[in-house]
Structure formats: structure tokens, C-alpha cells
N, C-alpha and C. Protein backbone atom coordinates (compact mmCIF):
# COMPACT_ATOMS: atom_id res chain seq x y z
N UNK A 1 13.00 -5.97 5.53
CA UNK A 1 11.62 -5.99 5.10
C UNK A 1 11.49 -5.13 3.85
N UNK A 2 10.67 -5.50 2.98
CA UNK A 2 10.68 -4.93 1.44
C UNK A 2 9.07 -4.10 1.38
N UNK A 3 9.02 -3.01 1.25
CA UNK A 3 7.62 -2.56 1.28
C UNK A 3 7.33 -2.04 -0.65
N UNK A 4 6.40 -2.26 -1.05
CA UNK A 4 5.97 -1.68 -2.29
C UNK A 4 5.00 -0.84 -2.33
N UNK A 5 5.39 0.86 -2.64
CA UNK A 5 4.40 2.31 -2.32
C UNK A 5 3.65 2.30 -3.96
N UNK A 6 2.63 2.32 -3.85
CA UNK A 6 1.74 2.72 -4.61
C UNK A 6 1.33 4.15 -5.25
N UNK A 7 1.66 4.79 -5.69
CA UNK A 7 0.90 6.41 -5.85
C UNK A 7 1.19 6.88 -6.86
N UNK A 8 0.25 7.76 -7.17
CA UNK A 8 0.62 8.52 -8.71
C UNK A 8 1.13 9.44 -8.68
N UNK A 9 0.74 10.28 -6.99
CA UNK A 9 1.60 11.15 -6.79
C UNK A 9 3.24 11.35 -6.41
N UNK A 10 4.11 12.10 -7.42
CA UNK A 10 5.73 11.59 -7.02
C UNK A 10 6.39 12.24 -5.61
N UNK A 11 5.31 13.79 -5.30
CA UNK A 11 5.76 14.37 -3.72
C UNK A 11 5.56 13.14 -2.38
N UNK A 12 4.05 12.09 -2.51
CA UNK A 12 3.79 11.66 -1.90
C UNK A 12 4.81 10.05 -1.55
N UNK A 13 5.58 9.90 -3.30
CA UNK A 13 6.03 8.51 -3.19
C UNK A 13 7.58 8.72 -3.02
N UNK A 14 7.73 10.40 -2.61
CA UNK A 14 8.59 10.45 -2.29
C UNK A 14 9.05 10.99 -0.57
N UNK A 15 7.90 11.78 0.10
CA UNK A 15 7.98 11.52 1.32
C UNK A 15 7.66 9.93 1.42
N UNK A 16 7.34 9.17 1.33
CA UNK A 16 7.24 7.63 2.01
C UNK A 16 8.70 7.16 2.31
N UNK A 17 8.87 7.51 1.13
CA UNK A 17 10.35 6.96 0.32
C UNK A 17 11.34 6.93 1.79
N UNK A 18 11.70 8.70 2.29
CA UNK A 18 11.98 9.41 2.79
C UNK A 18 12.19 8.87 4.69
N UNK A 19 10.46 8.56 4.97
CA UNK A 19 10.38 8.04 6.16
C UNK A 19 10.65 6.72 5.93
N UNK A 20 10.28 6.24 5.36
CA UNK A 20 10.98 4.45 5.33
C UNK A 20 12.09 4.00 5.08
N UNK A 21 12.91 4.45 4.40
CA UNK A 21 14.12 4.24 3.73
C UNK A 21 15.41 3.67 4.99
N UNK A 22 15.19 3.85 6.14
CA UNK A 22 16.28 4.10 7.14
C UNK A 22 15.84 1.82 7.62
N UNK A 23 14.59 1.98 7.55
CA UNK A 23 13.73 0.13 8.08
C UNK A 23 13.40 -0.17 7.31
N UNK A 24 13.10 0.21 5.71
CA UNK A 24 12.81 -1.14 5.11
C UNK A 24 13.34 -0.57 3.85
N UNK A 25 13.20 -1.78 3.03
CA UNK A 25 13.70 -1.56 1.19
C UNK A 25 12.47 -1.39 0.91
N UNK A 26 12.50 0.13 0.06
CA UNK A 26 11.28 0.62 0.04
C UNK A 26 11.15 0.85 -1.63
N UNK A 27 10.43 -0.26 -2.43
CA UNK A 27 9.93 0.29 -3.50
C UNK A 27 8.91 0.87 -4.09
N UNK A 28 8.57 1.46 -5.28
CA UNK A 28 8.18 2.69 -5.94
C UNK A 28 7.87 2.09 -7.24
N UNK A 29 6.49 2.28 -6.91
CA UNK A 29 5.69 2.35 -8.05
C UNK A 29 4.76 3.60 -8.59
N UNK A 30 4.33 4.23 -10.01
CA UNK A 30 3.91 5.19 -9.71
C UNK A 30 2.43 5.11 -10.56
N UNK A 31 1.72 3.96 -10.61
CA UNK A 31 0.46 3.17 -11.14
C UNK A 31 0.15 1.53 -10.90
N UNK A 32 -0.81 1.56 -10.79
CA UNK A 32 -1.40 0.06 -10.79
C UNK A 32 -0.77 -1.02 -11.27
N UNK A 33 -0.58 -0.63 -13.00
CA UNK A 33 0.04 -1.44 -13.62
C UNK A 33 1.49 -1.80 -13.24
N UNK A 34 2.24 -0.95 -13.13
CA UNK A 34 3.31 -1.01 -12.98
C UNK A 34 3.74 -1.61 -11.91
N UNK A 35 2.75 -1.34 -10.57
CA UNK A 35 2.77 -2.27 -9.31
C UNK A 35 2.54 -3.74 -9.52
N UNK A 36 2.08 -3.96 -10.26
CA UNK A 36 1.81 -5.57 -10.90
C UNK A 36 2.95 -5.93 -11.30
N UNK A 37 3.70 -5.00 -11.95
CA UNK A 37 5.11 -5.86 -12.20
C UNK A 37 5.84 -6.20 -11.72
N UNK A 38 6.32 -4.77 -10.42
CA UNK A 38 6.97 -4.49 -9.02
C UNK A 38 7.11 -5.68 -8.38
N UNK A 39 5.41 -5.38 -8.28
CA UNK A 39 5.78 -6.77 -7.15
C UNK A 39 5.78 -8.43 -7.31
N UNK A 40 5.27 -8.65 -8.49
CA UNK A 40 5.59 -10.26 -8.99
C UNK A 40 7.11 -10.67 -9.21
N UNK A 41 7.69 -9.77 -9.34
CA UNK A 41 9.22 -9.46 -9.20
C UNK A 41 10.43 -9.52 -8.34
N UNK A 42 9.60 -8.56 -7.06
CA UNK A 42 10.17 -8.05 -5.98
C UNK A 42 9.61 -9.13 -4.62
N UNK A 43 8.39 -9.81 -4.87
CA UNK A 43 7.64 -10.03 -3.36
C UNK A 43 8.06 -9.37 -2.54
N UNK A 44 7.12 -7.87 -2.79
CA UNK A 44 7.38 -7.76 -0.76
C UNK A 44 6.58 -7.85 0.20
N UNK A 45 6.68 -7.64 1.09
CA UNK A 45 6.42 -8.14 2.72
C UNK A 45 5.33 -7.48 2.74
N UNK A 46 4.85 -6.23 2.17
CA UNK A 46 3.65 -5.40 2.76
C UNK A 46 3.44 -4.25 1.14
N UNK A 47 2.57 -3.73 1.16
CA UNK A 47 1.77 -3.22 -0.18
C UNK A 47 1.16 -2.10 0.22
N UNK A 48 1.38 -0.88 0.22
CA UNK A 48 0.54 -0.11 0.46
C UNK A 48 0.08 0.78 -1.11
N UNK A 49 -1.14 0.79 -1.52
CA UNK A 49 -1.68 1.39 -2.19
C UNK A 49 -2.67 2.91 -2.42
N UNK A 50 -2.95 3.71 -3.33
CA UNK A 50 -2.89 4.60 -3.13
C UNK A 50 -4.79 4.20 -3.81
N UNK A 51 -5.65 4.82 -2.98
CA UNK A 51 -7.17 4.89 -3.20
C UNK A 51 -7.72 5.15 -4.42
N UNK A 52 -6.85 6.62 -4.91
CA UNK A 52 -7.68 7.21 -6.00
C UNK A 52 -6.20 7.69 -7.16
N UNK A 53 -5.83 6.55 -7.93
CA UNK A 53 -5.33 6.67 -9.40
C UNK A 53 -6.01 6.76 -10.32
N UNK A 54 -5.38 7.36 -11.31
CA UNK A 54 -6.14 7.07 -12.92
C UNK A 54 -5.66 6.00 -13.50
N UNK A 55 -6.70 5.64 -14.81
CA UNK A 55 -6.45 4.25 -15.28
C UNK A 55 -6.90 3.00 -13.87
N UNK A 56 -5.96 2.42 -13.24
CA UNK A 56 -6.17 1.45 -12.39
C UNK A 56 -6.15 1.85 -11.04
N UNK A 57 -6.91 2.16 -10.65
CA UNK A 57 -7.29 2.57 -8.95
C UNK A 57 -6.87 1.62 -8.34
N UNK A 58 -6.17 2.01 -6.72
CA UNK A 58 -6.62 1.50 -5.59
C UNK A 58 -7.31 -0.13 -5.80
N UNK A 59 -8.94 0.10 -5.67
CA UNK A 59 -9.09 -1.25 -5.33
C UNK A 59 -9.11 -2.08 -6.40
N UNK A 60 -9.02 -1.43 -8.25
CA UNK A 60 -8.54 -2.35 -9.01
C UNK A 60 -7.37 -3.24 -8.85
N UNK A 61 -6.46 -2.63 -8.52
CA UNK A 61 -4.90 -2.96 -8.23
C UNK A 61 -5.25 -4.25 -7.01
N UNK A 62 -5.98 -3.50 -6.12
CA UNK A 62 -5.55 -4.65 -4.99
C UNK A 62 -5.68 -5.97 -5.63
N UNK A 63 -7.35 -5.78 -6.65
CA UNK A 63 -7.98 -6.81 -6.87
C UNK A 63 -7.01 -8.20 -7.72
N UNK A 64 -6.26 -7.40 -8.58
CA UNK A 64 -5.37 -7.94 -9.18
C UNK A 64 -4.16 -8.33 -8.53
N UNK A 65 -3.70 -7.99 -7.66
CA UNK A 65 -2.79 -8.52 -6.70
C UNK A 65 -3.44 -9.75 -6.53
N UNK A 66 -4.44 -9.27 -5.67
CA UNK A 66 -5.14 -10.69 -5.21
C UNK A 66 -5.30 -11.94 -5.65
N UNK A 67 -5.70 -11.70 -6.90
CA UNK A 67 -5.65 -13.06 -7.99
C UNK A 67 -4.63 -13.63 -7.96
N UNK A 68 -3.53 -13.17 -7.92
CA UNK A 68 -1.92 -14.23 -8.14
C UNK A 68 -1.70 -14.71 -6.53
N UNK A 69 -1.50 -15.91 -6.51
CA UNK A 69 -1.17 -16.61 -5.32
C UNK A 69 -0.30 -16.43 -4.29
N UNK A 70 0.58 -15.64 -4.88
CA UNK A 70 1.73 -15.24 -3.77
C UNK A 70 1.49 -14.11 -3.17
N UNK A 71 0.41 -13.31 -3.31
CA UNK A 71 0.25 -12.18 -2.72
C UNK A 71 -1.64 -12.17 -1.79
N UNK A 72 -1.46 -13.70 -1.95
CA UNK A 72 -3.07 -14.01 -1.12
C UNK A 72 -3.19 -13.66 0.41
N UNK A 73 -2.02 -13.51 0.80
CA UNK A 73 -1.67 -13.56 2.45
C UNK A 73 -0.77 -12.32 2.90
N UNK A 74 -0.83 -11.73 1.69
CA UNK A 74 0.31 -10.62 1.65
C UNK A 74 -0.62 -8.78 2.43
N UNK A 75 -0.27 -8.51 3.49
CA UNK A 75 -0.76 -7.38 3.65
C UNK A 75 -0.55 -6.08 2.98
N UNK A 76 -1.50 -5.67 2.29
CA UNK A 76 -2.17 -4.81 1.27
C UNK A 76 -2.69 -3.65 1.82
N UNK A 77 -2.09 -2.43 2.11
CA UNK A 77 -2.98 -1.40 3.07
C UNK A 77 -3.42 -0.37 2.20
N UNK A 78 -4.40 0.45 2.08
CA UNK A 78 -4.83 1.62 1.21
C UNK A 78 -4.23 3.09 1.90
N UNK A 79 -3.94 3.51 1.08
CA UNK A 79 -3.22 4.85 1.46
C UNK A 79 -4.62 6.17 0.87
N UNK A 80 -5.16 6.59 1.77
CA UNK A 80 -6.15 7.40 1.21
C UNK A 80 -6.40 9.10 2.31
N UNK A 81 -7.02 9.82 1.77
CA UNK A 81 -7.24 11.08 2.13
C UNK A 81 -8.71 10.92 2.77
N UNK A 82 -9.62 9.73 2.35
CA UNK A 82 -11.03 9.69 2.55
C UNK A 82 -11.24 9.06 3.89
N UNK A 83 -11.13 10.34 5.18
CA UNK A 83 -11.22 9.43 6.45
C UNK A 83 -12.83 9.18 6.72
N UNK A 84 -13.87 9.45 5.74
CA UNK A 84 -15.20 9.01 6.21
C UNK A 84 -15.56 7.32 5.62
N UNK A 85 -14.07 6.62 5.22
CA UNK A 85 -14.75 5.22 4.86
C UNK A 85 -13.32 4.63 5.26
N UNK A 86 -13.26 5.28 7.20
CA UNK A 86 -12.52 4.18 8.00
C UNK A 86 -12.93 2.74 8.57
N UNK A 87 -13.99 2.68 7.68
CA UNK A 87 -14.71 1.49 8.59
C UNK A 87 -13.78 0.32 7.95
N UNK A 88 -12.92 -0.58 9.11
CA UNK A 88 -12.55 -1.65 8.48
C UNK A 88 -13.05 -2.45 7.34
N UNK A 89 -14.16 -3.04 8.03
CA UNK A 89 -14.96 -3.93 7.12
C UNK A 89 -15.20 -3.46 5.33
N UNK A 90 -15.17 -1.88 5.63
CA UNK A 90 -15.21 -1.59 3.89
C UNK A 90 -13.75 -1.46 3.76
N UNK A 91 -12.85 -1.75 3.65
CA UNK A 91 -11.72 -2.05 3.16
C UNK A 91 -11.12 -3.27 2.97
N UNK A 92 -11.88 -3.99 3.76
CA UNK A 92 -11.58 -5.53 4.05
C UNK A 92 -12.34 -6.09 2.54
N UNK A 93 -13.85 -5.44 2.41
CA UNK A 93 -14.70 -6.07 1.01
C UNK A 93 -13.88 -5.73 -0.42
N UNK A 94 -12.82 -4.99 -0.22
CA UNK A 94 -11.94 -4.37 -1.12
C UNK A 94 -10.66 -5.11 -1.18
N UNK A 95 -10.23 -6.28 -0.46
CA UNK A 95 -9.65 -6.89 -0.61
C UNK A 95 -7.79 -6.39 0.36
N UNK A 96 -8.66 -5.43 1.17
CA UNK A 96 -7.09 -4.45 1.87
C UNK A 96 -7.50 -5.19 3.35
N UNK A 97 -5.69 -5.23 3.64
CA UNK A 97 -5.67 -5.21 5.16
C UNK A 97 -6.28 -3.91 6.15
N UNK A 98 -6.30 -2.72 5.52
CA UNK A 98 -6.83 -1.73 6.46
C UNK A 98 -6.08 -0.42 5.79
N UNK A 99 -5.60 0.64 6.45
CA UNK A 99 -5.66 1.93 5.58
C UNK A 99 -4.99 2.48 6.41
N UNK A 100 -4.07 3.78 5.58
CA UNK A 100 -3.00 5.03 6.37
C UNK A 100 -4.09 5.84 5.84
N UNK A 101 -4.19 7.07 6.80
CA UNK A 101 -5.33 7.93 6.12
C UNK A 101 -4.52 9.45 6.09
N UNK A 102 -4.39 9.67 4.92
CA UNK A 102 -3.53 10.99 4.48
C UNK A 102 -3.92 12.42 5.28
N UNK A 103 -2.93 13.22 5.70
CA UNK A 103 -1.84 13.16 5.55
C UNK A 103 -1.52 12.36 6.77
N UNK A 104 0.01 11.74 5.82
CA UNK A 104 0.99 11.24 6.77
C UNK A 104 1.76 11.68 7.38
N UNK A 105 1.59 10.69 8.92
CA UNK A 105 2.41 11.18 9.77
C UNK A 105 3.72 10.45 9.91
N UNK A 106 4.61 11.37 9.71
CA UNK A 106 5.89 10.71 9.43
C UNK A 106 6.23 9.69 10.65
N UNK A 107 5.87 10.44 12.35
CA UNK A 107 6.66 10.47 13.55
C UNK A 107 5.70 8.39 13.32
N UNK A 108 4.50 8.43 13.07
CA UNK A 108 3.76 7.05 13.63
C UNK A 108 3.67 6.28 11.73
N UNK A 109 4.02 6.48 10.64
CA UNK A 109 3.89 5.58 9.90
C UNK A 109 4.41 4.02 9.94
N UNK A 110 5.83 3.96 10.38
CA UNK A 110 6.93 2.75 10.80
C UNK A 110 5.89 1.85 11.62
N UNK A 111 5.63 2.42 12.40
CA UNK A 111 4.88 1.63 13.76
C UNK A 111 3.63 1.04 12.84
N UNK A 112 2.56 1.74 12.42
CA UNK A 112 1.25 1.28 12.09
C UNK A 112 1.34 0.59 10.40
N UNK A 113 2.36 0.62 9.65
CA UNK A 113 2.55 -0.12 8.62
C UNK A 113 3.12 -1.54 9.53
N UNK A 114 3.94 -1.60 10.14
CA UNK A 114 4.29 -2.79 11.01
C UNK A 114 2.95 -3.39 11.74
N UNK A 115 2.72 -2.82 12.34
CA UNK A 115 1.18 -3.14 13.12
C UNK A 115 0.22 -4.52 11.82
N UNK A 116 0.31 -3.82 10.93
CA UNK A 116 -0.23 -4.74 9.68
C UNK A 116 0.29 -6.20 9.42
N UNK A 117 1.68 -5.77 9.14
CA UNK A 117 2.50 -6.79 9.43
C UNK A 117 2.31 -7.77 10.36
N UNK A 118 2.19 -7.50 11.76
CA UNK A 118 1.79 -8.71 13.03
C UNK A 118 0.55 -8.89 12.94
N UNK A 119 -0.62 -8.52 11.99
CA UNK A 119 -1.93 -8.52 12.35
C UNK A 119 -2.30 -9.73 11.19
N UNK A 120 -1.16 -9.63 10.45
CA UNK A 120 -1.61 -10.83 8.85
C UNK A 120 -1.03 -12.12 9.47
């Protein structure tokens, strides 16, 4: 399984890196843009994005994912610190499968990025 990490931060895209690396091919992006390239490239299996970048945020990025066809069905999760806008439904109007809410937990990330996976 091929996952593509989103973040601007390099501590954060590098613990991911860290816990995933052992179950999936885990690529690294470290902006919006650059995730646009990643993954028209790479298709992978699952997208997790980071809420609050400069230049192209979070739900810019998703939005633009979205537009290209191969990533219409593709689960898209937001990686964010903001646990007062867990409400599905506002992440869903944003074009995301649903959200890791920072900090991460190393011991349950595998499981609930997968969870996404069986839910698309």
C-alpha cells in the first residue's frame, strides 16, 4: 500500500515516515504543490494532508486533488491539531475522507489510516 504525507512540517513528515515505513510505501511531500505532483505520479492508495500550510492549504490541496479523476475515489484524510472541527460532515464539505487529529499516536495511526481505507 502506497500512502502520500502531506506537511510542511519536516519533524512531523518525519515521525509519519517513521511509524509507517515497516506497512506501507510511504511518500513525502512537504507542500500542496508538490503533492500534486507526488501523487499524479505515484497514485497512492490513501492521502493524508496537513490542515494548515502556507501558500496551498489543506483544503486547497484536497480541492485540487479532487479535480483530476484518478483521485475522485481516493481516500484523502486531514491531518490537523484543530480537534474542535471533528465533526465529520465539515470535513466531508472539504472534500476529505475524515481526519488524524494531532498529536499522533504512533501505537493507533496504522489501524485508523486503514480504517479509511475499508470505509472508501
Amino acid at each position: 500500500m502506497k500512502i502520500l504525507v502531506v506537511d510542511d512540517d519536516k519533524t512531523i513528515r518525519s515521525i509519519v515516515e517513521v511509524i509507517l515505513e515497516d506497512e506501507w510505501e510511504v511518500l513525502l511531500a512537504e507542500s500542496g504543490e508538490e503533492a500534486l505532483g507526488i501523487a499524479d505520479a505515484q497514485s497512492p492508495d490513501l492521502i493524508v494532508v496537513d490542515m494548515h500550510m502556507p501558500e496551498m492549504d489543506g483544503p486547497a490541496t484536497i480541492a485540487k486533488l479532487r479535480e483530476n479523476p484518478k483521485f475522485a475515489k481516493t481516500p484523502i484524510v486531514f491531518m490537523t491539531a484543530d480537534e474542535h472541527t471533528a465533526d465529520p460532515s465539515y470535513y466531508a464539505s472539504l472534500g476529505a475522507t475524515g481526519a488524524i487529529i494531532k498529536p499522533i499516536d504512533p501505537r493507533t495511526l496504522d489501524s485508523k489510516l486503514r480504517a479509511f481505507l475499508s470505509d472508501s
